[in-house]
PDB file of N, CA and C in Angstrom:
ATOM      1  N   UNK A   1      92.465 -24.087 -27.301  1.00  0.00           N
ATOM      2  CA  UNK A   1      92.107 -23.757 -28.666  1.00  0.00           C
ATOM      3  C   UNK A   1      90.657 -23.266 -28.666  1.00  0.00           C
ATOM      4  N   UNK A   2      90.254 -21.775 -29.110  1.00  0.00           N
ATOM      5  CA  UNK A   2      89.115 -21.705 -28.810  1.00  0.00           C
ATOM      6  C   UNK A   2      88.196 -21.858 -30.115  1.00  0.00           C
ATOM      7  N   UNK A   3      88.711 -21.206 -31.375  1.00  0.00           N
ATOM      8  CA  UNK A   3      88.164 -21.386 -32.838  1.00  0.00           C
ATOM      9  C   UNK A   3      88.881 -22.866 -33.693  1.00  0.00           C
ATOM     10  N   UNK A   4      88.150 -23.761 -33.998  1.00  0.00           N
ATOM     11  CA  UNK A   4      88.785 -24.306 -35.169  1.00  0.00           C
ATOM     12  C   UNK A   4      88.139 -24.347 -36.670  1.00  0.00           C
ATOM     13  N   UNK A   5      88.889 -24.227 -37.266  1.00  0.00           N
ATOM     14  CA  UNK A   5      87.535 -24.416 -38.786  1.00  0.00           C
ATOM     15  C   UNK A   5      88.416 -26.070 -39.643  1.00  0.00           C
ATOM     16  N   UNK A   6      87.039 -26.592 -40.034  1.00  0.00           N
ATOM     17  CA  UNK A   6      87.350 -27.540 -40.550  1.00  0.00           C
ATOM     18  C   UNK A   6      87.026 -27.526 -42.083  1.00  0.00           C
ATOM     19  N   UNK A   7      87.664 -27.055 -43.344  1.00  0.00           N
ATOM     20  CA  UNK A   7      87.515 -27.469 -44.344  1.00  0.00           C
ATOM     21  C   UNK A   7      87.543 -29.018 -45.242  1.00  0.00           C
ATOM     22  N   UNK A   8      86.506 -29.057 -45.903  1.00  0.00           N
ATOM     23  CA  UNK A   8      86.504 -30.026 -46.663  1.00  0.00           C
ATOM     24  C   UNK A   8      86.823 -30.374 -48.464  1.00  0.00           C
ATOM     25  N   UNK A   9      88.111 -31.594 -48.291  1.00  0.00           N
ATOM     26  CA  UNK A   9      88.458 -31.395 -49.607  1.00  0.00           C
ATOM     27  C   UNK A   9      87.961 -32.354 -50.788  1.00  0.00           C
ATOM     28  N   UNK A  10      86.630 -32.895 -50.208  1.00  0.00           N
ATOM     29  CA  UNK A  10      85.969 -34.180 -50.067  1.00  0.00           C
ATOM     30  C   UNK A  10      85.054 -33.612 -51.829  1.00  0.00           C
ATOM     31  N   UNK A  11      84.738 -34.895 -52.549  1.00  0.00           N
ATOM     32  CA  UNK A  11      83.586 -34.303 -53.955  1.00  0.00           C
ATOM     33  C   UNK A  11      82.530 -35.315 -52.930  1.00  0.00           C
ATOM     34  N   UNK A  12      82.243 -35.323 -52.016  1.00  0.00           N
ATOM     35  CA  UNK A  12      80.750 -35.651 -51.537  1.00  0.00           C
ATOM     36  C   UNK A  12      80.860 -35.129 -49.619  1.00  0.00           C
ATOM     37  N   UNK A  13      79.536 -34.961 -49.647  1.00  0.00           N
ATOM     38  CA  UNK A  13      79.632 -34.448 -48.368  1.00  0.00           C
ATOM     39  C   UNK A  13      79.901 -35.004 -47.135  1.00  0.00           C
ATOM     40  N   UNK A  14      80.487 -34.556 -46.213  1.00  0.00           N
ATOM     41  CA  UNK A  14      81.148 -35.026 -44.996  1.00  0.00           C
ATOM     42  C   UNK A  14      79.817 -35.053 -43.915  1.00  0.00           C
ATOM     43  N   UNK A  15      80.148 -35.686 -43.418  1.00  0.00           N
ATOM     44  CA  UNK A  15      78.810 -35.686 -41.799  1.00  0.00           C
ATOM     45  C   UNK A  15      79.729 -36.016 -40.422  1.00  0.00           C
ATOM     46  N   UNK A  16      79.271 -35.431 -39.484  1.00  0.00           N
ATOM     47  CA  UNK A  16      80.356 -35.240 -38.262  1.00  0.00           C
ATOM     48  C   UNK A  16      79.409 -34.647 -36.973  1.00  0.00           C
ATOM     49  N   UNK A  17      79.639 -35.024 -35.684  1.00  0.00           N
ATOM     50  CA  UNK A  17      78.791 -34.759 -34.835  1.00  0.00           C
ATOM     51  C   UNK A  17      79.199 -33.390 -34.311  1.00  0.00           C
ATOM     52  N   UNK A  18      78.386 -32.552 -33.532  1.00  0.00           N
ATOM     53  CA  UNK A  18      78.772 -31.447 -33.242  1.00  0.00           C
ATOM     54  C   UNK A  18      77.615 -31.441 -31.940  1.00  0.00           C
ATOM     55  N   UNK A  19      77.766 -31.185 -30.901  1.00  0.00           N
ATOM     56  CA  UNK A  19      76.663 -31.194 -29.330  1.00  0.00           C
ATOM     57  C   UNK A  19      76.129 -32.464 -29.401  1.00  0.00           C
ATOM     58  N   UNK A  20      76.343 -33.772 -29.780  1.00  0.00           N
ATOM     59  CA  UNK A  20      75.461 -34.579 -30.195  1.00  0.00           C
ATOM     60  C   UNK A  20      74.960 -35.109 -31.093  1.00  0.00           C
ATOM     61  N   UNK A  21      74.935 -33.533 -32.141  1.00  0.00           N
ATOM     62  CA  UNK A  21      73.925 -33.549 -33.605  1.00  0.00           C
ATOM     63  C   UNK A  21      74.764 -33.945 -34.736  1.00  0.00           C
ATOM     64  N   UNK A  22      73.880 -34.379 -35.596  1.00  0.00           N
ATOM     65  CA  UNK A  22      74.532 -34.688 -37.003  1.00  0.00           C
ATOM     66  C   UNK A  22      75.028 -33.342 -37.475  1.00  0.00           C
ATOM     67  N   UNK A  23      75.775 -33.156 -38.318  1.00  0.00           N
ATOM     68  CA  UNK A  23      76.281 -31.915 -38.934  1.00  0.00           C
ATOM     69  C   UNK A  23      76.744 -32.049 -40.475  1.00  0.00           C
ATOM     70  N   UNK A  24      76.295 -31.421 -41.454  1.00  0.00           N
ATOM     71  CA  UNK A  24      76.676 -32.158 -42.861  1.00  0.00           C
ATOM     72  C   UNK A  24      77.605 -31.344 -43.669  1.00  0.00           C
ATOM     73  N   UNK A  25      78.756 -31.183 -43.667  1.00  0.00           N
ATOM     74  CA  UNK A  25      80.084 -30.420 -43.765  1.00  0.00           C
ATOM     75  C   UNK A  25      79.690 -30.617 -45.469  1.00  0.00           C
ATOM     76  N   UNK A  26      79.278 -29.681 -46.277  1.00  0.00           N
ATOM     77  CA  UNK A  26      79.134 -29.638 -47.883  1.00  0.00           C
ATOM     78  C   UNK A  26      80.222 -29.818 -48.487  1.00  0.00           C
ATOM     79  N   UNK A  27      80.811 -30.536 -49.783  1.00  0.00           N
ATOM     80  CA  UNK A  27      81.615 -31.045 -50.208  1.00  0.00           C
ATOM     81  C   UNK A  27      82.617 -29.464 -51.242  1.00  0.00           C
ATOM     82  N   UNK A  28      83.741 -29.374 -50.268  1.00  0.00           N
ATOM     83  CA  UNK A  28      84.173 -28.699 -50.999  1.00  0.00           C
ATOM     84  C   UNK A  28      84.019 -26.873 -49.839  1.00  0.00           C
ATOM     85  N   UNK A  29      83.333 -27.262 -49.067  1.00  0.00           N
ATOM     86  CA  UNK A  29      83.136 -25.783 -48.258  1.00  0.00           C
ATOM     87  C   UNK A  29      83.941 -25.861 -47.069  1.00  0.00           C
ATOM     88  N   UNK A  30      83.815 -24.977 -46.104  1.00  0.00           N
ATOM     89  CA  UNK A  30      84.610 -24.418 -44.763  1.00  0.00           C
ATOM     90  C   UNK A  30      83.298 -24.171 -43.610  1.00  0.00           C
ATOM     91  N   UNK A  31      84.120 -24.549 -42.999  1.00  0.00           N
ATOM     92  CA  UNK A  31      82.697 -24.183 -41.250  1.00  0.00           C
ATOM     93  C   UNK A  31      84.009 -24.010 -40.354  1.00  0.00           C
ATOM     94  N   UNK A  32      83.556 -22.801 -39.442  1.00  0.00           N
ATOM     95  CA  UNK A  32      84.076 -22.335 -38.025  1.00  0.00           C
ATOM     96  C   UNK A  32      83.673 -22.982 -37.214  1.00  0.00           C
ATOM     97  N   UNK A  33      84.026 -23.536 -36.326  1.00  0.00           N
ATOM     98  CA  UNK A  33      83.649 -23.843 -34.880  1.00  0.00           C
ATOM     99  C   UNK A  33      84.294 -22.887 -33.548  1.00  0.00           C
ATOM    100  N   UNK A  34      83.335 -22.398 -32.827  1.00  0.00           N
ATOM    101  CA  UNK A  34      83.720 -21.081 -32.086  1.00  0.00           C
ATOM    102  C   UNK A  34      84.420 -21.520 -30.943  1.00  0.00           C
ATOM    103  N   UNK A  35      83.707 -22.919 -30.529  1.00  0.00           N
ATOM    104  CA  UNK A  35      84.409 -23.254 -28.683  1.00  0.00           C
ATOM    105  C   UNK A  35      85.650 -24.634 -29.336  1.00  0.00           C
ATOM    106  N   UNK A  36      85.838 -24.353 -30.354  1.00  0.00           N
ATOM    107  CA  UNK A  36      87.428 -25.474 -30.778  1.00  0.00           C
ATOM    108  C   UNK A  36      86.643 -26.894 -31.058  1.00  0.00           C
ATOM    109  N   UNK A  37      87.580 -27.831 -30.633  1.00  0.00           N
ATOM    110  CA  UNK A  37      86.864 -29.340 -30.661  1.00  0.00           C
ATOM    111  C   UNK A  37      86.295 -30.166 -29.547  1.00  0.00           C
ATOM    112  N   UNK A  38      86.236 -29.239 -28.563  1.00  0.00           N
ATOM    113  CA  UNK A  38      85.590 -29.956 -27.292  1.00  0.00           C
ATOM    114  C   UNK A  38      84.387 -30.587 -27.540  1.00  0.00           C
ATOM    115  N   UNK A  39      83.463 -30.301 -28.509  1.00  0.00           N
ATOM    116  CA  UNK A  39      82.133 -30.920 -28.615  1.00  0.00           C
ATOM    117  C   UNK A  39      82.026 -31.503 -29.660  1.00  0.00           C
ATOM    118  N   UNK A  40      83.343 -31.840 -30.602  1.00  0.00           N
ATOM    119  CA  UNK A  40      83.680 -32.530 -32.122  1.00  0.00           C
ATOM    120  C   UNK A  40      83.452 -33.736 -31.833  1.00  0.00           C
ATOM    121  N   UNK A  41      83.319 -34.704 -32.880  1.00  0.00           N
ATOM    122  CA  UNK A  41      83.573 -35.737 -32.950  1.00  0.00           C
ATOM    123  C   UNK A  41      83.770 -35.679 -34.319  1.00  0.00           C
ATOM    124  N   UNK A  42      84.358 -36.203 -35.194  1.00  0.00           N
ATOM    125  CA  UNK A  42      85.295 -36.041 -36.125  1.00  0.00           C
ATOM    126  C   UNK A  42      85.400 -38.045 -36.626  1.00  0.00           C
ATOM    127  N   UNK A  43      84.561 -38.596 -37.428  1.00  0.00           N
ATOM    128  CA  UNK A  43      84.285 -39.509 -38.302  1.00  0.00           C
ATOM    129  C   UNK A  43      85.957 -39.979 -38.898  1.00  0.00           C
ATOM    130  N   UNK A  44      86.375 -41.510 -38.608  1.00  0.00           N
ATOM    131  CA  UNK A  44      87.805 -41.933 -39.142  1.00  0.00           C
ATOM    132  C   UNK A  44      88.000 -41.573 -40.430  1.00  0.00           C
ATOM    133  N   UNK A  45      88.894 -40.204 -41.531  1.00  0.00           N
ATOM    134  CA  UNK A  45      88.816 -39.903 -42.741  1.00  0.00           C
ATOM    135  C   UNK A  45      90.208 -39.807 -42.553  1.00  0.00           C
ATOM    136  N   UNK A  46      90.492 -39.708 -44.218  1.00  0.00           N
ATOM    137  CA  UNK A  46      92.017 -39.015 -43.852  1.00  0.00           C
ATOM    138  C   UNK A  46      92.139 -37.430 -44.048  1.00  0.00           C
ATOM    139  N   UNK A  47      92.847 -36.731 -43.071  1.00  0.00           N
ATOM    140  CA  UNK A  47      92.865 -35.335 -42.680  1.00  0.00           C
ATOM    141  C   UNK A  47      94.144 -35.172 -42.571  1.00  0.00           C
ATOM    142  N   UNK A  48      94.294 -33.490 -43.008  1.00  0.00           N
ATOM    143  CA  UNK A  48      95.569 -33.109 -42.393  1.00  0.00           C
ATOM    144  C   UNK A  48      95.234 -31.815 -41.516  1.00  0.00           C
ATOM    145  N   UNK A  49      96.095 -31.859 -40.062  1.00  0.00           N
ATOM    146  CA  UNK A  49      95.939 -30.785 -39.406  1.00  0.00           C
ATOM    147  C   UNK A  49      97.365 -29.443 -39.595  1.00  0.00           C
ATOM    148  N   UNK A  50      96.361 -28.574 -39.429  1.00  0.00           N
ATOM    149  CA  UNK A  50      97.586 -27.115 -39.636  1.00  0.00           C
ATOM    150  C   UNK A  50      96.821 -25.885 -38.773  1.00  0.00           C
ATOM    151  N   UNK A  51      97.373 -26.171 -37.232  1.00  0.00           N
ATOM    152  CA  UNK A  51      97.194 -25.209 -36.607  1.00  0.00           C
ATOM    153  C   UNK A  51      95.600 -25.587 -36.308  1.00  0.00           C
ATOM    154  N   UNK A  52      94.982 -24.350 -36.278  1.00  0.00           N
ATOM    155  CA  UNK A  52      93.457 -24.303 -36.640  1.00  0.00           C
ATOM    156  C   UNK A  52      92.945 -24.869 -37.524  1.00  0.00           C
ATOM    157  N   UNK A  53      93.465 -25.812 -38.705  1.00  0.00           N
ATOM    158  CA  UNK A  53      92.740 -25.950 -39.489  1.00  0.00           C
ATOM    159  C   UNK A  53      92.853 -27.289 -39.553  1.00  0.00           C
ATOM    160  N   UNK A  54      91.249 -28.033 -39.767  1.00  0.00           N
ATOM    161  CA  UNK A  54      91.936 -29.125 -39.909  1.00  0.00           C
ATOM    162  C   UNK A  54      91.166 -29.626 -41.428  1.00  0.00           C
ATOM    163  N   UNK A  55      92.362 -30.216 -42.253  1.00  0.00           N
ATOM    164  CA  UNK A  55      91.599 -30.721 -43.727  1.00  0.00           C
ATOM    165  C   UNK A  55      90.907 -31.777 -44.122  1.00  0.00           C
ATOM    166  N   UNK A  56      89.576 -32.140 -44.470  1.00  0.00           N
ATOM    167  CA  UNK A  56      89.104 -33.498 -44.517  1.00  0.00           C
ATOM    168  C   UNK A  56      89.236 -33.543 -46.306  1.00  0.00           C
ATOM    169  N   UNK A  57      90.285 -34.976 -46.245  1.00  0.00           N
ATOM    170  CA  UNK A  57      90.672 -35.696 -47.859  1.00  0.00           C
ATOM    171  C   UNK A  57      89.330 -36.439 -48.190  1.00  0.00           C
TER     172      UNK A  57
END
């Protein structure tokens, strides 16, 4: 998987690691990730995945 984008369906903002770093996913927006989820870390929420996309509830 080389692109994933993770939208958020969240009314407050999401935070999630990305190389290490904090990353603050805005409530209600979309972000690409170019090299997939190899460098994700992805915080216990409830999500649904579809393909490339994965949804944070």
């Amino acid at each position: 998987m080389d692109k994933i984008t993770i939208r958020s369906d969240r009314k407050e903002d999401y935070k999630f690691q990305y190389k290490g770093e904090d990353v603050v996913l805005g409530a209600g927006k979309i972000i690409s990730i170019a090299n997939g989820l190899n460098e994700v870390v992805l915080p216990t929420s409830e999500m649904k995945i579809i393909n490339n996309l994965i949804v944070i509830k």
